[in-house]
N, C-alpha and C. Protein backbone atom coordinates (compact mmCIF):
# COMPACT_ATOMS: atom_id res chain seq x y z
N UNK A 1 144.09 -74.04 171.32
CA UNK A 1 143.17 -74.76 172.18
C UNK A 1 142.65 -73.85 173.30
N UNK A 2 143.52 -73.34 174.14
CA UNK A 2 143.05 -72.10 175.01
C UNK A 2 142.18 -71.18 174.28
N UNK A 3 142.49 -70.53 173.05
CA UNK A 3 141.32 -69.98 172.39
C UNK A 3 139.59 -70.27 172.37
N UNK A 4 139.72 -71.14 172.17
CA UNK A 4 138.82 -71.86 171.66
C UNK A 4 138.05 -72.27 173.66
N UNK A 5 138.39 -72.69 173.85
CA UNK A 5 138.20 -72.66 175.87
C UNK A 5 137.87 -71.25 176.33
N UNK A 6 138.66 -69.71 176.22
CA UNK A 6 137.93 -69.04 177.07
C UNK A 6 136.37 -68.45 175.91
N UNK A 7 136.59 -68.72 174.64
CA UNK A 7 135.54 -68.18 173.51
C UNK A 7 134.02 -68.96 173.96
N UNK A 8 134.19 -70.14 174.31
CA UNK A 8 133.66 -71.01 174.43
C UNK A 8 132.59 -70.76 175.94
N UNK A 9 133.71 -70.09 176.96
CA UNK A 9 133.40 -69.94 178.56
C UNK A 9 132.80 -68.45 178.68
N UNK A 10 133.22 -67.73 177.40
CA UNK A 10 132.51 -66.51 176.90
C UNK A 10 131.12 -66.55 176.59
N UNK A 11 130.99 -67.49 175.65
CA UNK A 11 129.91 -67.60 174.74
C UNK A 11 128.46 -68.13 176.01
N UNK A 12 129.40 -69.46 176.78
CA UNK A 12 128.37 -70.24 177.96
C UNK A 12 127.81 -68.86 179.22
N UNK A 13 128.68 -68.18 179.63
CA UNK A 13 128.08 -66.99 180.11
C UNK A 13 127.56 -65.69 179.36
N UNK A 14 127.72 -65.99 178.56
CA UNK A 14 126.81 -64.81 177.71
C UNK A 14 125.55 -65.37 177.90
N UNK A 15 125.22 -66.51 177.31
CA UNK A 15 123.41 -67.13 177.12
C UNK A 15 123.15 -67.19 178.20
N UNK A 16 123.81 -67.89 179.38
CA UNK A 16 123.66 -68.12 180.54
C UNK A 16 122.75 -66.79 181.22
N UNK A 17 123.79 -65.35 181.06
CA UNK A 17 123.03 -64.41 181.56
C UNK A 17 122.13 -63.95 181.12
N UNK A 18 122.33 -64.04 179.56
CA UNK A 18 121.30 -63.50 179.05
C UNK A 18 119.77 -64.44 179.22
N UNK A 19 119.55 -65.81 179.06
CA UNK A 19 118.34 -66.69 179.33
C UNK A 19 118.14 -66.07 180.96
N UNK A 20 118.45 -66.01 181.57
CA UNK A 20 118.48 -65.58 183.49
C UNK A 20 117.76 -64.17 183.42
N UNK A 21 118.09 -63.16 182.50
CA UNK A 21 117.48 -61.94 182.36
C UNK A 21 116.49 -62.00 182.08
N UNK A 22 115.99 -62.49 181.15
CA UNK A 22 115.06 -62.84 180.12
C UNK A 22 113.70 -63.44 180.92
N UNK A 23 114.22 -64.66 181.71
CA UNK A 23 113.16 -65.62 182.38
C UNK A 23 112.93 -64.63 184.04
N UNK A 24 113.62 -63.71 184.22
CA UNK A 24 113.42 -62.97 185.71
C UNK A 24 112.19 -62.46 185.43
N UNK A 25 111.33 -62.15 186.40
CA UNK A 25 110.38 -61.55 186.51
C UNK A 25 110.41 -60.06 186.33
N UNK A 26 110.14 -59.16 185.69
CA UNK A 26 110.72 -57.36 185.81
C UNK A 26 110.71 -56.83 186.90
N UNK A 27 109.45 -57.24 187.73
CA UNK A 27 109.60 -56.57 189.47
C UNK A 27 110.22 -57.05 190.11
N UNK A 28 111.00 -57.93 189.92
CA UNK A 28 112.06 -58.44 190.56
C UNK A 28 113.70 -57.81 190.17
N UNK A 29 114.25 -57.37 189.38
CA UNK A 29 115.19 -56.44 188.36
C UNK A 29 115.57 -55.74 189.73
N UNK A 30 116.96 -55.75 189.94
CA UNK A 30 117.66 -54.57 190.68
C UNK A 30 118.53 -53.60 189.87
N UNK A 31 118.62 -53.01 190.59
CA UNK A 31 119.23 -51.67 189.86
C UNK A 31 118.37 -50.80 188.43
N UNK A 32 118.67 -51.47 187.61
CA UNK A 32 117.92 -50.75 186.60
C UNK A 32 116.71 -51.78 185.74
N UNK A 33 116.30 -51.57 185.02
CA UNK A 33 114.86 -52.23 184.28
C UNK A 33 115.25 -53.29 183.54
N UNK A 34 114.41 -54.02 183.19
CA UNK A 34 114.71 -55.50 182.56
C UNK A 34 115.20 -55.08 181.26
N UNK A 35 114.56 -54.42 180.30
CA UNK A 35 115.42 -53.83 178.90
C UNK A 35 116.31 -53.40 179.06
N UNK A 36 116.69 -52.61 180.14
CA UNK A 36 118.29 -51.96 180.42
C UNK A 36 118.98 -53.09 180.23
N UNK A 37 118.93 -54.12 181.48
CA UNK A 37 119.56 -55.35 181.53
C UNK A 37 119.86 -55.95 180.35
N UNK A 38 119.19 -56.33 179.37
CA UNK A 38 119.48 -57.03 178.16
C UNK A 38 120.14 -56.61 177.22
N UNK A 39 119.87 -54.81 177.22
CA UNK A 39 120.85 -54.31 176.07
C UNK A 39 122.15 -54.30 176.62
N UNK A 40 122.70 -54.32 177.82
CA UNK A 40 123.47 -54.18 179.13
C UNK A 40 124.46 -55.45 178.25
N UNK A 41 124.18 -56.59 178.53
CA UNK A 41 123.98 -57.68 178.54
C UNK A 41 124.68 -58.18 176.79
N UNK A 42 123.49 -57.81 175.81
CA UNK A 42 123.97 -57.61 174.22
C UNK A 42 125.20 -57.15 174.10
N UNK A 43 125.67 -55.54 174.44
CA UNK A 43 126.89 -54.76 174.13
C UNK A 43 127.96 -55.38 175.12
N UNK A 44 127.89 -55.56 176.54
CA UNK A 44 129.02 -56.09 177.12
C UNK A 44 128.68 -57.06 177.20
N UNK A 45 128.94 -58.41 176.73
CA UNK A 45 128.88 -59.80 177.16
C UNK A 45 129.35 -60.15 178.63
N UNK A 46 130.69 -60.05 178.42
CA UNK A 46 131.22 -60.69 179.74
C UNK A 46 130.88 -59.97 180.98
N UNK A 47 130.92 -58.56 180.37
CA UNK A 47 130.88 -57.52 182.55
C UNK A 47 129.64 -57.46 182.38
N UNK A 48 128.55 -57.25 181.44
CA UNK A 48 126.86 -57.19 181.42
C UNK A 48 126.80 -58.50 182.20
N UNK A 49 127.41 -59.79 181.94
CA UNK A 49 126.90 -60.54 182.63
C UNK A 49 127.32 -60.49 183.94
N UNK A 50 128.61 -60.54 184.11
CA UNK A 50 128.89 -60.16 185.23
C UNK A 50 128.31 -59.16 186.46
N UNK A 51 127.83 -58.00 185.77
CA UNK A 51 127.26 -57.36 186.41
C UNK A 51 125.65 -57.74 186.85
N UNK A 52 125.32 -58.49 185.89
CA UNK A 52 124.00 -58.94 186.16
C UNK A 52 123.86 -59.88 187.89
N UNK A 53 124.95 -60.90 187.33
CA UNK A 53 124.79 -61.59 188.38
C UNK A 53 125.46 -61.19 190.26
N UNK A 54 125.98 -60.47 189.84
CA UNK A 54 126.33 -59.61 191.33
C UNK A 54 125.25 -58.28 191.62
N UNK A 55 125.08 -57.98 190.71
CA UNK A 55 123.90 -56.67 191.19
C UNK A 55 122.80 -56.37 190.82
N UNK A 56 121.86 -56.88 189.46
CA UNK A 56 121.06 -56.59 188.94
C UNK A 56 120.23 -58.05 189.48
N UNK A 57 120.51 -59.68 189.60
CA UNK A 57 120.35 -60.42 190.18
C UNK A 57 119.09 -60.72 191.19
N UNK A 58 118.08 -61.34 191.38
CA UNK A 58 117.38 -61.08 192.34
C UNK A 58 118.01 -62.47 193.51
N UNK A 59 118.25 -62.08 195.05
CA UNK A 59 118.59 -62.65 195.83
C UNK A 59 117.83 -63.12 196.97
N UNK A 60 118.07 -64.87 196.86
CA UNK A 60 117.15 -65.10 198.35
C UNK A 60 115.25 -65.59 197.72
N UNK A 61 115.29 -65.40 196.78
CA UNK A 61 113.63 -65.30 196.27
C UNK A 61 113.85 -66.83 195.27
N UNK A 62 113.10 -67.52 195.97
CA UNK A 62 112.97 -68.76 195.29
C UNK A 62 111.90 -68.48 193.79
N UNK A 63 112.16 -69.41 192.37
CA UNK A 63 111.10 -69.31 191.73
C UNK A 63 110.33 -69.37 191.88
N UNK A 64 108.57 -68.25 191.60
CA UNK A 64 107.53 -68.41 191.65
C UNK A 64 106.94 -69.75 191.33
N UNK A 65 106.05 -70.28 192.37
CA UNK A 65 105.84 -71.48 191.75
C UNK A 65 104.12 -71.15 191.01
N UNK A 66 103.81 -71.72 190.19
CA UNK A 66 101.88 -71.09 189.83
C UNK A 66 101.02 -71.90 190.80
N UNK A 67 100.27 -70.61 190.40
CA UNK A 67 99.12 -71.20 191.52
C UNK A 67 98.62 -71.93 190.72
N UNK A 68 97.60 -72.91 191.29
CA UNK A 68 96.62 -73.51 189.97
C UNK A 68 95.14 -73.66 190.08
N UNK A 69 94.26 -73.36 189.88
CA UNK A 69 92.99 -73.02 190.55
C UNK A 69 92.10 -74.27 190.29
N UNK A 70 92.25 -75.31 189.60
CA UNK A 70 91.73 -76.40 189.77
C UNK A 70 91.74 -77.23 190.74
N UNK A 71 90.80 -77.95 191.30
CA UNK A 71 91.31 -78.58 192.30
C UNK A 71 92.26 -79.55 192.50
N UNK A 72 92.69 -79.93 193.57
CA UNK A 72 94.08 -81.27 193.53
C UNK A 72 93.39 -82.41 193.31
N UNK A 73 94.10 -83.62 193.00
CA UNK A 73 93.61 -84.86 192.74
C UNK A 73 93.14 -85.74 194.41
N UNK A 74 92.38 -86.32 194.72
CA UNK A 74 92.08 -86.95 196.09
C UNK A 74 93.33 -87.24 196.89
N UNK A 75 94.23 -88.20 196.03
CA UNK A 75 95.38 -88.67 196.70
C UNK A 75 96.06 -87.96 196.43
N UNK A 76 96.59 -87.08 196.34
CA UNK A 76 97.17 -85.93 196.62
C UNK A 76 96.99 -84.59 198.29
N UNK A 77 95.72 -85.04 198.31
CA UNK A 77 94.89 -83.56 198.82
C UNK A 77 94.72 -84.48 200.88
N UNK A 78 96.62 -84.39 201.35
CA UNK A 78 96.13 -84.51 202.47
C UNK A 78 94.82 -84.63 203.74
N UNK A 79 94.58 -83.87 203.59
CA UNK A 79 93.10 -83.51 204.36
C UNK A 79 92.59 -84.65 203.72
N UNK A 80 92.00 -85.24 202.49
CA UNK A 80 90.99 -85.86 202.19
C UNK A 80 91.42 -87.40 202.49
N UNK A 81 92.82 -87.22 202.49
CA UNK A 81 93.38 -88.62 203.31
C UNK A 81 92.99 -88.96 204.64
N UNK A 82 93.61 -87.64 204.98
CA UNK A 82 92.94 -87.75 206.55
C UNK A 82 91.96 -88.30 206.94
N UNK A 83 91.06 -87.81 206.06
CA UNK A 83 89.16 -88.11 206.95
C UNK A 83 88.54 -89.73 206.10
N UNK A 84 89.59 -90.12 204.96
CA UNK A 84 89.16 -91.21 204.12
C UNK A 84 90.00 -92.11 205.42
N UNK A 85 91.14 -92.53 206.16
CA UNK A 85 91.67 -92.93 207.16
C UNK A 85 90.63 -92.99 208.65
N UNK A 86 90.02 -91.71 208.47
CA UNK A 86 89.07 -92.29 210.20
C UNK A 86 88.15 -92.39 209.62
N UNK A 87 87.45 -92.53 208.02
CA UNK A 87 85.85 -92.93 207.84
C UNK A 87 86.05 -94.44 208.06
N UNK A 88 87.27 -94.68 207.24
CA UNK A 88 87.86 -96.63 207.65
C UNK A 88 88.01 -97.37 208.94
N UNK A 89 88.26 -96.07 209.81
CA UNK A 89 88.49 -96.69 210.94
C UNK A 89 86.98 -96.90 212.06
N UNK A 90 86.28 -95.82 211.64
CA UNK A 90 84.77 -95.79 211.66
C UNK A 90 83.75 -96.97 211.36
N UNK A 91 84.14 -97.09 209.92
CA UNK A 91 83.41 -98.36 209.62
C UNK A 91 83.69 -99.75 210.11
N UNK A 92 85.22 -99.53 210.45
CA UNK A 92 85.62 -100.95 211.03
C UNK A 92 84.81 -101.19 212.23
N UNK A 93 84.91 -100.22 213.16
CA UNK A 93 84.66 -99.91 214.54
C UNK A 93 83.01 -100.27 214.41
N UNK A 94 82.50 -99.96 213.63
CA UNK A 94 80.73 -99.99 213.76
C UNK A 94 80.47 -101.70 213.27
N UNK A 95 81.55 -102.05 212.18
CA UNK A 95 81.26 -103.31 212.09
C UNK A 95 81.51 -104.68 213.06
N UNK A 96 82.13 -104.22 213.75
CA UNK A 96 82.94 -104.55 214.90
C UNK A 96 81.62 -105.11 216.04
N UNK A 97 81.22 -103.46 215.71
CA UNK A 97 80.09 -103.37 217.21
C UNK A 97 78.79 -104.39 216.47
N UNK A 98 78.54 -104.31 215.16
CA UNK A 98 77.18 -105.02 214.86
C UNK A 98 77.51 -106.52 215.14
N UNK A 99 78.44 -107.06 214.91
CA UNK A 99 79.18 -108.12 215.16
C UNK A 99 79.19 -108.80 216.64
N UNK A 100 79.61 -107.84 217.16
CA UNK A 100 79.45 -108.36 218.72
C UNK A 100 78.06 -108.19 218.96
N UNK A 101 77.28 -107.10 218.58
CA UNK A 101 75.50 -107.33 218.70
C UNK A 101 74.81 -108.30 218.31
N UNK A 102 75.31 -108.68 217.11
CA UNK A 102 74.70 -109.65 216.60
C UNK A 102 75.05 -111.37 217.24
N UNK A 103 76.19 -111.41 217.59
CA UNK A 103 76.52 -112.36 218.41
C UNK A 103 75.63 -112.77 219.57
N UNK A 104 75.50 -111.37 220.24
CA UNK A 104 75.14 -111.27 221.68
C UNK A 104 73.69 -111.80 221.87
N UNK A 105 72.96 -111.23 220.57
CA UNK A 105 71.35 -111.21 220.75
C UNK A 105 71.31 -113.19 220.43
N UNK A 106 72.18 -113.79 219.05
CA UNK A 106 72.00 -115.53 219.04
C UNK A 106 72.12 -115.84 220.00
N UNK A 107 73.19 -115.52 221.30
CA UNK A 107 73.18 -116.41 222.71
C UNK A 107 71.92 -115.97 223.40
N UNK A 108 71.76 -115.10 223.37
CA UNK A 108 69.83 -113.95 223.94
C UNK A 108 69.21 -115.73 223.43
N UNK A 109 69.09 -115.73 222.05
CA UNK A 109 68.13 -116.20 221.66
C UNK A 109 67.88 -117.72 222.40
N UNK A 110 69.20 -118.43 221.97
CA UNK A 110 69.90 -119.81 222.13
C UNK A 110 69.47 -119.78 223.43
N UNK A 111 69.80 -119.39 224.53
CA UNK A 111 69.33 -119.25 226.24
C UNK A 111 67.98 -119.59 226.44
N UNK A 112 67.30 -118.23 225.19
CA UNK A 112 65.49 -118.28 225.36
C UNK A 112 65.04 -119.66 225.25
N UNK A 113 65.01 -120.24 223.71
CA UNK A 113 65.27 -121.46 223.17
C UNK A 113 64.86 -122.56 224.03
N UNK A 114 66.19 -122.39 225.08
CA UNK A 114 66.13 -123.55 225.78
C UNK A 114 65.65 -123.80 227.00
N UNK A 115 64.82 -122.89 227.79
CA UNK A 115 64.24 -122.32 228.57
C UNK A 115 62.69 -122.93 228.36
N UNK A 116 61.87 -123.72 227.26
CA UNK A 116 61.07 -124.28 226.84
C UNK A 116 60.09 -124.72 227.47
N UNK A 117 58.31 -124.08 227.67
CA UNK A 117 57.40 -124.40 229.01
C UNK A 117 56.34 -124.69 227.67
N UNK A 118 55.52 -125.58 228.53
CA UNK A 118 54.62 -126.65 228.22
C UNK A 118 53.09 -125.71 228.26
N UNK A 119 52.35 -125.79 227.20
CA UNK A 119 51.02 -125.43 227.01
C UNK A 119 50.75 -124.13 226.94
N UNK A 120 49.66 -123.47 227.47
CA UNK A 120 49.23 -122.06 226.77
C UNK A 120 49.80 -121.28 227.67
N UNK A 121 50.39 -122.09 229.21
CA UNK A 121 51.14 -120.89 229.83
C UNK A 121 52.28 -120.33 229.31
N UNK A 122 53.14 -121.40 228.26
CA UNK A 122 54.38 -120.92 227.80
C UNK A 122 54.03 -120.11 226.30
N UNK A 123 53.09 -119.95 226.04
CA UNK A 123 53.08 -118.58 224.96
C UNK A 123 52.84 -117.31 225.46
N UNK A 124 51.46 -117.70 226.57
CA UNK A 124 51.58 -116.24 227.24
C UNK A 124 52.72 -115.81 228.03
N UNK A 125 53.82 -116.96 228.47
CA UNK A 125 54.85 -116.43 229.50
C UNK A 125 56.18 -116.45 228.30
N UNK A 126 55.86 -116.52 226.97
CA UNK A 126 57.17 -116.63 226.07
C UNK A 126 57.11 -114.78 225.81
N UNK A 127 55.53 -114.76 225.36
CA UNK A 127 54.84 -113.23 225.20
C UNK A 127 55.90 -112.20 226.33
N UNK A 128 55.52 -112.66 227.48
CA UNK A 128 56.26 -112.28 228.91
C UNK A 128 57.91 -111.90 228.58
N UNK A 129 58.65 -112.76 228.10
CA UNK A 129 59.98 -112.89 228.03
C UNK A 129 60.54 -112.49 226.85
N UNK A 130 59.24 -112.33 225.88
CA UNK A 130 59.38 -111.82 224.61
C UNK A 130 59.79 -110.53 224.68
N UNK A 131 59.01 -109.44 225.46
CA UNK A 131 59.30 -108.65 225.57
C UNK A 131 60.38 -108.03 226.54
N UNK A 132 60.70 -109.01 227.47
CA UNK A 132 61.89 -108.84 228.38
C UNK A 132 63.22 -108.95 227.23
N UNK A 133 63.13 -109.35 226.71
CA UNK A 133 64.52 -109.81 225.42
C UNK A 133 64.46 -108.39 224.51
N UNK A 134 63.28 -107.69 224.47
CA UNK A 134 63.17 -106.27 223.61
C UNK A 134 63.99 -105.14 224.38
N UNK A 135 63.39 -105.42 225.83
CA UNK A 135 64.14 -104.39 226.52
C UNK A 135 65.58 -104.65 227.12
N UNK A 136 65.98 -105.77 226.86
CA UNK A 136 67.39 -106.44 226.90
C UNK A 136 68.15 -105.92 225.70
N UNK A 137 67.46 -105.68 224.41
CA UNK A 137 68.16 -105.31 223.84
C UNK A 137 68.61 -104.02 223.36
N UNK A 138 67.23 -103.49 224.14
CA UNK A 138 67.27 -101.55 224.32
C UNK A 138 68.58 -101.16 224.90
N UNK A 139 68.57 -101.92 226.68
CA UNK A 139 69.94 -101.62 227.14
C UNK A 139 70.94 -101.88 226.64
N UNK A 140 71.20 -102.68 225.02
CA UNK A 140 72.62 -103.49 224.85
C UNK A 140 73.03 -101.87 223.92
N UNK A 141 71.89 -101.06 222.85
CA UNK A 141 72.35 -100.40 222.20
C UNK A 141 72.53 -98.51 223.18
């Protein structure tokens, strides 16, 4: 049974080092060259690996991740969150304001309305107020 356990713990660090050699990048390789390493590796199993992983090893260097030159998807792509968040808050804000404008000018109107003069003085003096309500509403925007 022990046989069969260290053959076994042999065999798992053999592939082990050897797939690790294999998938390293070559400019990354210490000590000697990536083919060194593997034949290294083939003839001594156990100290090739061993040796791999104490000295030939690259240390501290996370996997390359790829670049990818397509662009990111929207929801993904921070920034485009960002500015999709204050165009919303934008539109709220403007609808907001037409809202209260639009409010403001029916009481304008409702006021005018009821303000109501008798004969041809009250068209020429509506004319009058007509245009006072234009420039009432110049100052509102």
């Amino acid at each position: 049974m022990l046989r069969v356990v260290v053959v076994v713990a042999v065999l798992v660090v053999f592939v082990y080092g050897l797939v690790d050699v294999i998938r390293t990048d070559p400019r990354q390789t210490k000590g000697i060259s990536k083919p060194a390493w593997i034949v290294v590796q083939i003839v001594l199993p156990v100290i090739g690996a061993t040796l791999w992983f104490l000295i030939g090893r690259p240390r501290g260097t996370s996997p390359a991740r790829p670049t990818y030159s397509h662009p990111i998807a929207p929801d993904d792509d921070p920034e485009f969150l960002r500015n999709l968040e204050l165009r919303r808050r934008k539109q709220a804000e403007a609808d907001r304001l037409k809202k209260l404008k639009d409010e403001l000018d029916a009481k304008e109107r409702k006021a005018g309305d009821s303000k109501g003069t008798p004969g041809n003085l009250g068209s020429e003096s509506g004319e009058a107020s007509g245009s006072g309500d234009a420039q009432g509403t110049d100052e509102v925007k």
